[in-house]
C-alpha atoms as a PDB file:
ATOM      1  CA  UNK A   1     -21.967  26.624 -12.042  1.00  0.00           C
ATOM      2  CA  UNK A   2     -19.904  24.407  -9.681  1.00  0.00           C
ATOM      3  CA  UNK A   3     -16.868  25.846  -8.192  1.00  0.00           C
ATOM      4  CA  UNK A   4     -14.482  22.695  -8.860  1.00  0.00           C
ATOM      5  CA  UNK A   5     -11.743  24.455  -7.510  1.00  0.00           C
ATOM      6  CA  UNK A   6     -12.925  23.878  -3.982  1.00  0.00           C
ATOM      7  CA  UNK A   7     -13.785  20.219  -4.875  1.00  0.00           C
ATOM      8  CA  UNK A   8     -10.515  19.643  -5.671  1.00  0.00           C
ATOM      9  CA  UNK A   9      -9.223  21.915  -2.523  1.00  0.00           C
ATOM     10  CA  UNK A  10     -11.137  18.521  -0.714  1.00  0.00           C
ATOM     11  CA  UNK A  11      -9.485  16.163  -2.314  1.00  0.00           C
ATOM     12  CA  UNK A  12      -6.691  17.248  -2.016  1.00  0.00           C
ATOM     13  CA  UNK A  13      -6.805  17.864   1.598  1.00  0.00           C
ATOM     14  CA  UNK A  14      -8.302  14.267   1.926  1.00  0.00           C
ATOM     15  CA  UNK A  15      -5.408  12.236   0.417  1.00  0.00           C
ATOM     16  CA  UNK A  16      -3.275  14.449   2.656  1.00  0.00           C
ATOM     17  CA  UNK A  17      -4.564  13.764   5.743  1.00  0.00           C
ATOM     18  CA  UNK A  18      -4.981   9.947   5.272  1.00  0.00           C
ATOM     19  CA  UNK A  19      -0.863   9.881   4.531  1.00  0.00           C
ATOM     20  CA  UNK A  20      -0.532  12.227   7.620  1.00  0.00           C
ATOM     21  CA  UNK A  21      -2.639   9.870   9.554  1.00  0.00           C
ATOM     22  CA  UNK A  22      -0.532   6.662   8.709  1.00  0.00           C
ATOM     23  CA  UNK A  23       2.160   8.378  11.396  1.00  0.00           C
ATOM     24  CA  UNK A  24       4.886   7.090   8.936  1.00  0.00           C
ATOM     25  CA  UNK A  25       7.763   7.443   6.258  1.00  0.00           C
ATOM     26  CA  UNK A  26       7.106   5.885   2.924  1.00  0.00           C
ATOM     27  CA  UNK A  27       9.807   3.565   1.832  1.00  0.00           C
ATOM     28  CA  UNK A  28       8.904   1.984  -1.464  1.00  0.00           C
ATOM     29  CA  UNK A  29       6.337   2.779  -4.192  1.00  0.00           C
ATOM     30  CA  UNK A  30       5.170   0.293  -7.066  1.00  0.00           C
ATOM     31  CA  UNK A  31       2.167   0.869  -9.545  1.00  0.00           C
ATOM     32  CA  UNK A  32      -0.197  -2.825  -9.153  1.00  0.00           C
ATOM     33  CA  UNK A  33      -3.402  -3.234 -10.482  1.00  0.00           C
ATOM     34  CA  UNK A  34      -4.281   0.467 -11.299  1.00  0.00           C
ATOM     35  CA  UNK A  35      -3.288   1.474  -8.209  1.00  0.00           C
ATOM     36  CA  UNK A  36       0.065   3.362  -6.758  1.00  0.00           C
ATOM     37  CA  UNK A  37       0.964   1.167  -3.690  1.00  0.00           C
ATOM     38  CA  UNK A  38       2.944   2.758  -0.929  1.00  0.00           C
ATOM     39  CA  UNK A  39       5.038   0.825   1.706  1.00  0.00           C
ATOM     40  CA  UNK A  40       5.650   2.373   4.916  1.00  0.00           C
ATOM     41  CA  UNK A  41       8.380   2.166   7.589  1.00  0.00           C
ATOM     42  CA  UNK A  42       5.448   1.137  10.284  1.00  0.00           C
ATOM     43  CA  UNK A  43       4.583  -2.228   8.231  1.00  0.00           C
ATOM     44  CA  UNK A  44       1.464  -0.514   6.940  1.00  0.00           C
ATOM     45  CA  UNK A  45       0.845  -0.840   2.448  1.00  0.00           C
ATOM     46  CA  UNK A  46      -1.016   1.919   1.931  1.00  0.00           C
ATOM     47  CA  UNK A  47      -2.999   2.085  -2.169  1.00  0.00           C
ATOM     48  CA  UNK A  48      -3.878   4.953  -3.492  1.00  0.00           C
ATOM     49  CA  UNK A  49      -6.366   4.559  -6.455  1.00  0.00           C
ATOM     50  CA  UNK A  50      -6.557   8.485  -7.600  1.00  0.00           C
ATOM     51  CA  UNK A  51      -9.249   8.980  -4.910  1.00  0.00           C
ATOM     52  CA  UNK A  52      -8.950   7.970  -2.031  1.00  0.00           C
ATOM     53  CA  UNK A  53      -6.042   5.800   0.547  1.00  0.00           C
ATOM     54  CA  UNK A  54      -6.565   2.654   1.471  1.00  0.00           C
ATOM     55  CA  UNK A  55      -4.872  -0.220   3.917  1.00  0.00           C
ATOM     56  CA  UNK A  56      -4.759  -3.209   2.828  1.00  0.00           C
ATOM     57  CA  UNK A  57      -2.759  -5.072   4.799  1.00  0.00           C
ATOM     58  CA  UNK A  58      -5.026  -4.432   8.107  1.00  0.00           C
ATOM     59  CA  UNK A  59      -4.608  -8.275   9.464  1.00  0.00           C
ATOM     60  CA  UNK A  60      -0.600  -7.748   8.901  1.00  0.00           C
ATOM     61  CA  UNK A  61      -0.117  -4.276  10.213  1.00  0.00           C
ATOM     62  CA  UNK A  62       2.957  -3.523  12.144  1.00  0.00           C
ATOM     63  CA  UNK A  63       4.655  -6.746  11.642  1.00  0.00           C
ATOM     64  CA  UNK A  64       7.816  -5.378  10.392  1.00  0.00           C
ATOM     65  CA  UNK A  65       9.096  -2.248   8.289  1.00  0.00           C
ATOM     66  CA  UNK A  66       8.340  -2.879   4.468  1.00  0.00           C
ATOM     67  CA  UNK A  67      11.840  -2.073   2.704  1.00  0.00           C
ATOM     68  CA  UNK A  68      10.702  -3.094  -0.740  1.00  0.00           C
ATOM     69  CA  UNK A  69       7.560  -3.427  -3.253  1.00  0.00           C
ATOM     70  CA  UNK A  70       7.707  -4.725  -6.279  1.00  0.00           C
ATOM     71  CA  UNK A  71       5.660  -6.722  -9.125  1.00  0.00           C
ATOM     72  CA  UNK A  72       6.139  -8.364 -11.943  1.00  0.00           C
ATOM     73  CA  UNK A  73       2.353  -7.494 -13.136  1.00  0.00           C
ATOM     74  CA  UNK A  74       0.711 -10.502 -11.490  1.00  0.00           C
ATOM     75  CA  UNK A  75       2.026 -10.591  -7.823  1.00  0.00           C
ATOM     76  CA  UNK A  76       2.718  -7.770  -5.525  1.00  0.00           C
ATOM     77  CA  UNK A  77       6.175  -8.859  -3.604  1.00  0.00           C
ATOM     78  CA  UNK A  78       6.820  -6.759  -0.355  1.00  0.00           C
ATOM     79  CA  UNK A  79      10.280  -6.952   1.294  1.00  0.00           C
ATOM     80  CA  UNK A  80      10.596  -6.004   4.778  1.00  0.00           C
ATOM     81  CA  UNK A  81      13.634  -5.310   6.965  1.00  0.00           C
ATOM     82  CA  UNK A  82      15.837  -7.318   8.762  1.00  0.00           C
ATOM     83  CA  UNK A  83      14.385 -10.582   7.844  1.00  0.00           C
ATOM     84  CA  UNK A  84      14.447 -13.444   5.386  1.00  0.00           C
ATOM     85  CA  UNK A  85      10.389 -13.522   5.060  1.00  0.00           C
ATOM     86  CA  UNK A  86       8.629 -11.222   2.659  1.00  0.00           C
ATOM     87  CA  UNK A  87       4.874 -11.057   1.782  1.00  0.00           C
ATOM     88  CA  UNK A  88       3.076 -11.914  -1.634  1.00  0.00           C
ATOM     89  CA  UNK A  89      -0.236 -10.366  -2.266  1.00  0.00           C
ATOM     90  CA  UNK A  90      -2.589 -11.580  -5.403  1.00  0.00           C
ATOM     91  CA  UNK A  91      -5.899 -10.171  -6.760  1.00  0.00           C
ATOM     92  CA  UNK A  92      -8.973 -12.752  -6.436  1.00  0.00           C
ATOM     93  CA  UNK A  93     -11.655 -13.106  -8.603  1.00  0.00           C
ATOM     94  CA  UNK A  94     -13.917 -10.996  -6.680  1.00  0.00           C
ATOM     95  CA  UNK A  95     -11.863  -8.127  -6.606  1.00  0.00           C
ATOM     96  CA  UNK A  96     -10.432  -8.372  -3.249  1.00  0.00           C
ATOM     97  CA  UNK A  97      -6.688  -9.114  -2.177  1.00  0.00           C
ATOM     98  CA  UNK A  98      -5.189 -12.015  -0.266  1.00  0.00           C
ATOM     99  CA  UNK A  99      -2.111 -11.957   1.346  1.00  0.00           C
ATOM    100  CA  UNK A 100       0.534 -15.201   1.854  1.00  0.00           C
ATOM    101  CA  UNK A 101       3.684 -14.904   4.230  1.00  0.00           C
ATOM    102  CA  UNK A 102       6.877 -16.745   2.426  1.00  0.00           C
ATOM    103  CA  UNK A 103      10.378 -17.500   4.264  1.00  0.00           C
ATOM    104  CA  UNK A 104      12.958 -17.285   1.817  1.00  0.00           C
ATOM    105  CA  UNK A 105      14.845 -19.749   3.960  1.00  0.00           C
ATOM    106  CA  UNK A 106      13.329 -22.911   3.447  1.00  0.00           C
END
């Protein structure tokens, strides 16, 4: 018989150390696609898909710190401080996620 309790001891101690690892304070959560998003003070958006952590926004990293995330179901919007410009992120066809800078300014 399998001892799950130590499986989930692993998990556990997984998902911990990739948030310790990110070396920042999460400032906004938003549930998108299945998945609990996290935005972080360093710029980073962290998803968390009951598994495992991922980055998504690896080309974007570090731009600014993300204030706000939000969705209205289709779009993920993330607000960041101190600036006019926020980020959209959509779900393509194949699965994967694509990112597009806006300036709310013209």
């Amino acid at each position: 018989m399998a001892n799950n309790e130590d499986q989930y001891l692993d998990v556990e101690e997984t998902v911990l150390n990739s948030l310790f690892f990110a070396d920042s304070v999460i400032t906004s959560m938003e549930e998108f696609d299945g998945k609990l998003f996290l935005g972080l003070e360093n710029g980073e958006l962290l998803s968390f898909n009951g598994l495992t952590v991922t980055s998504e926004n690896n080309d974007f990293i570090n731009i600014k710190s993300i204030r706000k995330v939000k969705t209205d179901n289709k779009i993920l919007y993330i607000f960041f401080d101190n600036t006019k410009e926020f980020m959209i992120m959509r779900k393509l066809s194949d699965g994967t996620y694509s990112f597009s800078i806006i300036d709310s300014e013209g």
